[in-house]
Structure formats: structure tokens, C-alpha cells
Protein backbone atom coordinates (compact mmCIF):
# COMPACT_ATOMS: atom_id res chain seq x y z
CA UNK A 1 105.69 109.40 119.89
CA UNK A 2 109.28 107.90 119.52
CA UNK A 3 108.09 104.64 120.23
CA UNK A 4 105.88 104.95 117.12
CA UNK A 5 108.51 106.31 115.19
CA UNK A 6 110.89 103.60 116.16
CA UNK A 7 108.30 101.20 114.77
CA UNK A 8 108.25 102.87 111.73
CA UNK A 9 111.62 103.02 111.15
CA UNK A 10 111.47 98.59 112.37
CA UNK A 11 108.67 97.79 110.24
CA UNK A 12 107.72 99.88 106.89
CA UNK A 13 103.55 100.91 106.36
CA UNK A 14 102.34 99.41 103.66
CA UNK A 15 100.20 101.42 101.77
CA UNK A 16 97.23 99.23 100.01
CA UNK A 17 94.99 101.53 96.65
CA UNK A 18 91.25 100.11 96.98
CA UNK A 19 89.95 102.35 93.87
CA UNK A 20 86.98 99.90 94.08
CA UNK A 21 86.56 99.02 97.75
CA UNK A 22 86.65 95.47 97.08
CA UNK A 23 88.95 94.76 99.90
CA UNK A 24 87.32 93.16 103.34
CA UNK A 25 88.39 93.36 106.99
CA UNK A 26 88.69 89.04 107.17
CA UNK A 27 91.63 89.73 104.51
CA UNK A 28 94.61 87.43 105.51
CA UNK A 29 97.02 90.48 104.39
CA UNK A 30 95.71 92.20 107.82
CA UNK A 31 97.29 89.52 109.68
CA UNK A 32 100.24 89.98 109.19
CA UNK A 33 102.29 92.84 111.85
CA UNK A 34 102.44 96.30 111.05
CA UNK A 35 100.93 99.61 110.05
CA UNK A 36 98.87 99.45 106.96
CA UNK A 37 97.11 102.54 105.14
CA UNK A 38 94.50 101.55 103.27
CA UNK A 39 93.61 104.52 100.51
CA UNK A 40 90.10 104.35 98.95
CA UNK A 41 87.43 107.10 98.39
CA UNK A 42 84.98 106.61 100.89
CA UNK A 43 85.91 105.49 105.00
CA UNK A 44 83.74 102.30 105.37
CA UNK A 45 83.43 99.15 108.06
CA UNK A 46 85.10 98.02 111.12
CA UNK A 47 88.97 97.53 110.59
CA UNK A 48 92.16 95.92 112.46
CA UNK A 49 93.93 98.42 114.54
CA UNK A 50 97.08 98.59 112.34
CA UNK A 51 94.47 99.70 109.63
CA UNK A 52 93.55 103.27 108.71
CA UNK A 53 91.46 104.27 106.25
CA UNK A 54 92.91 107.17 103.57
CA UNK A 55 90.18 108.91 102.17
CA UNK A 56 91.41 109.68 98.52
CA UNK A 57 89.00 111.44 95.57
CA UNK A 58 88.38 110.63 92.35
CA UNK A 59 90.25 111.42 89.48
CA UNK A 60 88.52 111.63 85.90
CA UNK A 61 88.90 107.99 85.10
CA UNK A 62 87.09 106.89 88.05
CA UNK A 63 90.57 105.56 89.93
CA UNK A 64 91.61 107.24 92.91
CA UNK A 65 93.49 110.21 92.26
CA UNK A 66 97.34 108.65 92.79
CA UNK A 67 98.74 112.51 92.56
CA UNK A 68 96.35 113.70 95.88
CA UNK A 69 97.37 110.60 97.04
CA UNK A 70 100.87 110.96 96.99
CA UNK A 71 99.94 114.27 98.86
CA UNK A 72 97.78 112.67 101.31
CA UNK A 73 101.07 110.28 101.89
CA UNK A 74 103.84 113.46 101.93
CA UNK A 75 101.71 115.26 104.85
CA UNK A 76 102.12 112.19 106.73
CA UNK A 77 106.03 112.70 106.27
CA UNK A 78 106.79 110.13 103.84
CA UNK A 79 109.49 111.10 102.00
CA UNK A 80 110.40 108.00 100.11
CA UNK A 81 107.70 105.57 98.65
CA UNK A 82 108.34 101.85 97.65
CA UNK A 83 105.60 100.73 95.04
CA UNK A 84 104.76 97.08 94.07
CA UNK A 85 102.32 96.99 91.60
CA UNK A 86 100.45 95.07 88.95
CA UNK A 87 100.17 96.23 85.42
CA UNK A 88 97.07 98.45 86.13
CA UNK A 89 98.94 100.69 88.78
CA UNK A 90 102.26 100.28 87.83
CA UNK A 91 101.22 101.88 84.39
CA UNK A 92 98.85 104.47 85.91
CA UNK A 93 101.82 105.97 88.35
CA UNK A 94 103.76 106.31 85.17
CA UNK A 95 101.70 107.95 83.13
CA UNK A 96 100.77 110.63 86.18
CA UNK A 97 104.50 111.25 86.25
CA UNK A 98 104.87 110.00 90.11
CA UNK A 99 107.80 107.69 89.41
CA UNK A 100 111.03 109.04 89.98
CA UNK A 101 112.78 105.60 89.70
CA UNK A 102 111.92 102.42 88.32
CA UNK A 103 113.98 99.17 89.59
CA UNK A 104 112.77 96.20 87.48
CA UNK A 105 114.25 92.75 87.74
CA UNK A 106 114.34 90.41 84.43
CA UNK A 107 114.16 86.71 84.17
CA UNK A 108 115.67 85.24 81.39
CA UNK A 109 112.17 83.47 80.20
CA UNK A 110 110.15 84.01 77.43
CA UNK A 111 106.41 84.09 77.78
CA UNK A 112 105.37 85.35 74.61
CA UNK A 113 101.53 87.19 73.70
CA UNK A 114 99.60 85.36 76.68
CA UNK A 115 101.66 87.07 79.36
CA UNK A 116 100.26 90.24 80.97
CA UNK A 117 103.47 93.03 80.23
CA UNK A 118 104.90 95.13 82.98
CA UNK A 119 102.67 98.39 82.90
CA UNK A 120 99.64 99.18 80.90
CA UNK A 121 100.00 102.58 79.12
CA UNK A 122 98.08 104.62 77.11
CA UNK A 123 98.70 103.69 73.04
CA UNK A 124 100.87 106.65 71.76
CA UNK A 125 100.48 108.51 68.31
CA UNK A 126 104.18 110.15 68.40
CA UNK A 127 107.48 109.22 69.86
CA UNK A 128 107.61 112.71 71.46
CA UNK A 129 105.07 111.03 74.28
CA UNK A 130 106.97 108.37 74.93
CA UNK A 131 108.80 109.29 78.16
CA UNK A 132 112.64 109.16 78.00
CA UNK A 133 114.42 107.16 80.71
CA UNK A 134 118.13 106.64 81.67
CA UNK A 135 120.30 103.80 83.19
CA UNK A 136 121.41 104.14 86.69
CA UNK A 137 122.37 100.71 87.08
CA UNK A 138 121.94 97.08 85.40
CA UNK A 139 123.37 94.07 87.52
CA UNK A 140 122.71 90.31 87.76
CA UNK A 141 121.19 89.16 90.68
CA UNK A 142 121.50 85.19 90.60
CA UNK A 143 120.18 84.10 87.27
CA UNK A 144 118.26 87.57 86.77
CA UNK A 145 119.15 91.07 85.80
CA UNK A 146 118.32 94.14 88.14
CA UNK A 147 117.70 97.25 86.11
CA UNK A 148 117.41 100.54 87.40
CA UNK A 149 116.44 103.84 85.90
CA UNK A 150 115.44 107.01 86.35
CA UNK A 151 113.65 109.37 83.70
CA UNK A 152 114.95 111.92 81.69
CA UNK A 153 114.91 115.43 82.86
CA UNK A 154 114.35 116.94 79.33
């Protein structure tokens, strides 16, 4: 047991959403050392042994259900989650509420209409939906910016 734990604390578990099990055992991201969780709804196939399978329901919109998730993940004792994640996600975690802290570094390049934006969100009807959100911290970080904030706790 602390020999597991010690790995943990060495080498963090990446956590991989497969709403559409579209993600294959011969995946090169398996290769690479350490524990990975891989949540979709349904266990299915032969896996790596640093790979197990978190079975996670379905929520209304057909996506895995990122709030039992994040209970699936706190029963498991993690206490502090580190998301990367594409537009899709990214905006979906927001929009549940599950982000407690957003850390988003800025380049200073222009892409204009073409380029995908940071999270895709529901279209609002009223500024009152529009969540709130505060600055913890805004620093440059070589030629970008690092911003950090947290949201509102109206």
C-alpha cells in the first residue's frame, strides 16, 4: 500500500473522459508510465495494466455525467483535480459548476473567427447567467500571460 501511494505521489493518474468509447487499447498515450483512469459508461476490451476502466452514467445530453464523475474520482481520495481540456470539456465542466479555479495562459497572437475559442458554452439570454469570476493572479510567463481566477461566491 505505501509503495502505491508513493507512486502516486511520484507520478500523477491521469484521468482520460471516453463519453463515446472511441479510444483503443494500441493507443500510444498507454505507453507512456503511469496510472491512467479511463472514465466511460460501459467497461469494455482488454487494457494495459496501468489502465482501469471508470464506469460513469449518462447524463441528459448523452456525455458522461462529469458531476458523478467527480464523485467516482473523490471516493478514490482525490482531493485536487488538474483538468486539460479541449473546448468541448473545458466548457461542459464550467457550465456543471465543477471548476473551482481556472489558470489560463495567453499568447499574444491573434487568430481571428477560424480559431476554435477556449470553452464552448451554452448562448445566454441575460447577463445574470453569465458566471462571475475574480482575479487571483495575472503574471507573464516568457512572452505569455498566466491568468488565474477563481469564481465568484455570490
Amino acid at each position: 500500500e505505501v509503495a502505491r501511494i508513493l507512486r502516486r505521489v511520484m507520478q500523477p493518474v491521469r484521468v482520460i473522459v471516453d463519453s463515446q468509447q472511441r479510444i483503443e487499447p494500441s493507443a500510444r498515450l498507454f505507453s507512456i508510465p503511469g496510472e491512467i483512469w479511463l472514465a466511460r459508461q460501459e467497461a469494455q476490451g482488454q487494457w494495459p495494466e496501468q489502465v482501469q476502466q471508470l464506469i460513469v452514467p449518462l447524463a441528459d445530453s448523452g456525455k458522461l455525467d462529469l458531476t458523478s464523475l467527480m464523485q467516482i474520482l473523490a471516493q478514490r481520495h482525490m482531493n485536487e483535480i488538474w483538468v486539460e481540456a479541449g473546448a468541448t470539456l473545458g466548457g461542459a465542466l464550467l457550465h456543471a459548476g465543477l471548476v473551482d479555479e481556472l489558470i489560463v495562459y495567453l499568447a499574444p497572437k491573434l487568430m481571428g473567427n477560424p480559431a476554435r475559442g477556449l470553452v464552448n458554452l451554452p448562448e445566454f439570454q441575460h447577463m445574470s447567467e453569465v458566471t462571475g469570476w475574480q482575479w487571483q493572479d495575472v503574471r507573464k510567463v516568457g512572452n505569455d500571460l498566466r491568468l488565474i481566477l477563481r469564481p465568484n461566491k455570490e
